[in-house]
C-alpha atoms as a PDB file:
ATOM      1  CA  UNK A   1      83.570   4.330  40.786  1.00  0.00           C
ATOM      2  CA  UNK A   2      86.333   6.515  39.615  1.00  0.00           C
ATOM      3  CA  UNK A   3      84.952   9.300  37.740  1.00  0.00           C
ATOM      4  CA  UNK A   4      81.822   9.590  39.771  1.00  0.00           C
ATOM      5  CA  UNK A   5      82.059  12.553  42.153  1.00  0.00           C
ATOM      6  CA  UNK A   6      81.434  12.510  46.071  1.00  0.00           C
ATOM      7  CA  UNK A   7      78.074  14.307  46.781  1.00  0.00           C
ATOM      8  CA  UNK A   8      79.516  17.406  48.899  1.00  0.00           C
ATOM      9  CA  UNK A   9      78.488  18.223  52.500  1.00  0.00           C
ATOM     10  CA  UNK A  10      75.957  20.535  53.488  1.00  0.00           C
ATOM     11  CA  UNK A  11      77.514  24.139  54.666  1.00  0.00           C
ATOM     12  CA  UNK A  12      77.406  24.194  58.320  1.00  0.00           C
ATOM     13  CA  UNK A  13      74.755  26.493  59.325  1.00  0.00           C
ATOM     14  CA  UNK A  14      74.998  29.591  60.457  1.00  0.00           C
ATOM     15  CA  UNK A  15      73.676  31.688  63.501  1.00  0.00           C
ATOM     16  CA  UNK A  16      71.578  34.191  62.550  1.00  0.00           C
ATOM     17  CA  UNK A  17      72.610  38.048  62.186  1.00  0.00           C
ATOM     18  CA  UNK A  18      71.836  39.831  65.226  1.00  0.00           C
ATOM     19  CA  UNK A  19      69.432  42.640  64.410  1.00  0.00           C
ATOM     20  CA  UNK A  20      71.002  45.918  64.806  1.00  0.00           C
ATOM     21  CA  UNK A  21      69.255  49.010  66.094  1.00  0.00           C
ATOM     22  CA  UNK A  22      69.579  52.814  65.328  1.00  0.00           C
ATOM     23  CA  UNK A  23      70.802  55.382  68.092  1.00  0.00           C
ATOM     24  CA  UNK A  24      67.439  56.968  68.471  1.00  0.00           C
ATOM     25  CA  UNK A  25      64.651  54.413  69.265  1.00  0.00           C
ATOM     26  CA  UNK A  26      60.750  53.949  69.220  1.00  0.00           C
ATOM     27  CA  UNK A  27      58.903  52.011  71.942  1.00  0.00           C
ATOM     28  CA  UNK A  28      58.973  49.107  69.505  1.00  0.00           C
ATOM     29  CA  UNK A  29      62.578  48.912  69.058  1.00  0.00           C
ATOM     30  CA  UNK A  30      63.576  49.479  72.848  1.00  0.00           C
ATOM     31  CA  UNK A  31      60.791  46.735  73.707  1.00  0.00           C
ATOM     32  CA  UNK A  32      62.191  44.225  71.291  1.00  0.00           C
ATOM     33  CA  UNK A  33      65.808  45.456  71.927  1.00  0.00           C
ATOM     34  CA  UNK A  34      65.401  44.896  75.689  1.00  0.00           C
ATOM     35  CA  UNK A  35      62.904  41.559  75.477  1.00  0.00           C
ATOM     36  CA  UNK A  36      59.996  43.683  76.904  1.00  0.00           C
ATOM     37  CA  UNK A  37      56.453  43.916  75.739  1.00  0.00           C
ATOM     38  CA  UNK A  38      56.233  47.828  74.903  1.00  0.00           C
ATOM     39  CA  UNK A  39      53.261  48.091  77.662  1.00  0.00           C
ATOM     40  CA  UNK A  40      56.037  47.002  79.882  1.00  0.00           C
ATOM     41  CA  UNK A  41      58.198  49.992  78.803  1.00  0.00           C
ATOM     42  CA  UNK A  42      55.194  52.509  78.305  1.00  0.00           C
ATOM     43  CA  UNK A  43      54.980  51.169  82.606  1.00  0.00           C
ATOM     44  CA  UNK A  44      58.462  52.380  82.762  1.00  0.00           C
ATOM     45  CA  UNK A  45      58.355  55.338  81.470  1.00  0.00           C
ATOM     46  CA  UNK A  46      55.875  56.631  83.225  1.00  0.00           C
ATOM     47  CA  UNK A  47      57.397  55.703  86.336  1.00  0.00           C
ATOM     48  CA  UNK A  48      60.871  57.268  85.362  1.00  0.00           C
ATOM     49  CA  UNK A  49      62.509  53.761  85.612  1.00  0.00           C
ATOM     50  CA  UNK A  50      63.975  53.992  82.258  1.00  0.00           C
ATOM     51  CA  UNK A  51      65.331  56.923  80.295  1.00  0.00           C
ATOM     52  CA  UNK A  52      63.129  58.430  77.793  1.00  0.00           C
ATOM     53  CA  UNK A  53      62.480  62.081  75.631  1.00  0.00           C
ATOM     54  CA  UNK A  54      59.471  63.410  74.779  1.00  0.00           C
ATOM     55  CA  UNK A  55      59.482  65.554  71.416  1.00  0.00           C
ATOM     56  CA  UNK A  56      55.564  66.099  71.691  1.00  0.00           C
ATOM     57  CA  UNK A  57      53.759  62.896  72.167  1.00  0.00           C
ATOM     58  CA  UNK A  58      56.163  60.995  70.802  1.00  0.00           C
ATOM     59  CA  UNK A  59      58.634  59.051  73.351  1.00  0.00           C
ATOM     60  CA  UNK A  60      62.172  58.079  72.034  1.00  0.00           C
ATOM     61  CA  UNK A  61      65.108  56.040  73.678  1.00  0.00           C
ATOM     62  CA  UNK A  62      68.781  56.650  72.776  1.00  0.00           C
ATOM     63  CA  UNK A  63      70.643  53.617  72.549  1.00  0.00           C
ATOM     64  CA  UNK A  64      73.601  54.297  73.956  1.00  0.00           C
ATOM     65  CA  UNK A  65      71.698  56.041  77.081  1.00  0.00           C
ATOM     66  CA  UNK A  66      69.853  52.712  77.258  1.00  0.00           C
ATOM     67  CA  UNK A  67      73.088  50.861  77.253  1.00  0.00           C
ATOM     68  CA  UNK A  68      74.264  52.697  80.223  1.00  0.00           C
ATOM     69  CA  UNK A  69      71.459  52.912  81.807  1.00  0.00           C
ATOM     70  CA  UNK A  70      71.897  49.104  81.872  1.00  0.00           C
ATOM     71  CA  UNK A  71      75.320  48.919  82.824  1.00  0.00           C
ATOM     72  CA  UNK A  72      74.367  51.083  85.824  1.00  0.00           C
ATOM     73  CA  UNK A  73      71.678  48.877  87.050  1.00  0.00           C
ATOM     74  CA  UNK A  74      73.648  46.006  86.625  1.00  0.00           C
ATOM     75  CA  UNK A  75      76.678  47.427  88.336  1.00  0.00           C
ATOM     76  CA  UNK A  76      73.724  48.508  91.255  1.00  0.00           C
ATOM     77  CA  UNK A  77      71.943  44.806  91.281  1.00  0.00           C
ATOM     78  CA  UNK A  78      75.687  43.647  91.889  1.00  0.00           C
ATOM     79  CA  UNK A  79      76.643  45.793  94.825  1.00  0.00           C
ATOM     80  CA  UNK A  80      73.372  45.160  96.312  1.00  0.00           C
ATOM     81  CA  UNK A  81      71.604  47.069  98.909  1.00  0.00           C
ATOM     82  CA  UNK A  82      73.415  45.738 101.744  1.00  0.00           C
ATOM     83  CA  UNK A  83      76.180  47.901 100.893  1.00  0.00           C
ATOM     84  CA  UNK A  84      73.940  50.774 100.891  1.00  0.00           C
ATOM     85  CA  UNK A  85      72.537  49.879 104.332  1.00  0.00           C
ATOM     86  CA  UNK A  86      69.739  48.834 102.715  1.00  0.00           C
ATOM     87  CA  UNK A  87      68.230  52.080 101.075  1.00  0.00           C
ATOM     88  CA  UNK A  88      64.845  51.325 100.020  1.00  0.00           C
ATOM     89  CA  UNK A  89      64.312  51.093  96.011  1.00  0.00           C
ATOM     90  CA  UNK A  90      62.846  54.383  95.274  1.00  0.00           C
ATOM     91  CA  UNK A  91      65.482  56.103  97.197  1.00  0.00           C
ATOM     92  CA  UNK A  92      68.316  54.188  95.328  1.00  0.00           C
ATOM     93  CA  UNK A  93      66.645  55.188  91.994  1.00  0.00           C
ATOM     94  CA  UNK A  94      68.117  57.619  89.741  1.00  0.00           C
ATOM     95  CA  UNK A  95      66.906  59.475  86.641  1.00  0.00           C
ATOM     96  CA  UNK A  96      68.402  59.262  83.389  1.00  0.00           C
ATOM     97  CA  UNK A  97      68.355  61.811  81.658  1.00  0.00           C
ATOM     98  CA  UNK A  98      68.885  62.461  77.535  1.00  0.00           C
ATOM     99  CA  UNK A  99      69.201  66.387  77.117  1.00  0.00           C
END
């Protein structure tokens, strides 16, 4: 019919926002930011594997330290330890620190 109007299409949907995360951290954020139960990254910290400040009992994460930190390891995971003669783990470790 001529003056009956089409029925319009739905809008196509939409990925959802990405959630975004503030420069300074808790172990909630850095868990959910790096798809890690936080017992995974209290593990970490203790162990130095991840970079981490103390202000009193309270442990923090920067995010961009955590971003590099990440880069680092990947770059590390790439090269391999072949190329390092094979230097055991805890020898081809390094701190991160935030100061």
């Amino acid at each position: 019919m001529p003056g009956k109007p089409k029925p319009s299409k739905p809008a196509p949907a939409q990925a959802p926002a990405a959630p975004r995360y503030p420069e300074v951290m808790t172990i909630e954020q850095v868990a959910d930011y790096l798809h890690l139960h936080k017992q995974v990254v209290y593990r970490h910290v203790k162990r130095g594997n991840i970079p981490a400040s103390r202000i009193g009992a309270t442990i923090r994460f920067k995010k961009s330290v955590i971003d590099a930190w990440l880069e680092e390891s990947a770059r590390r995971s790439l090269g391999g330890a072949a190329g390092r003669g094979g230097a055991r783990r805890s020898e081809a470790r390094e701190k991160f620190v935030w100061e």
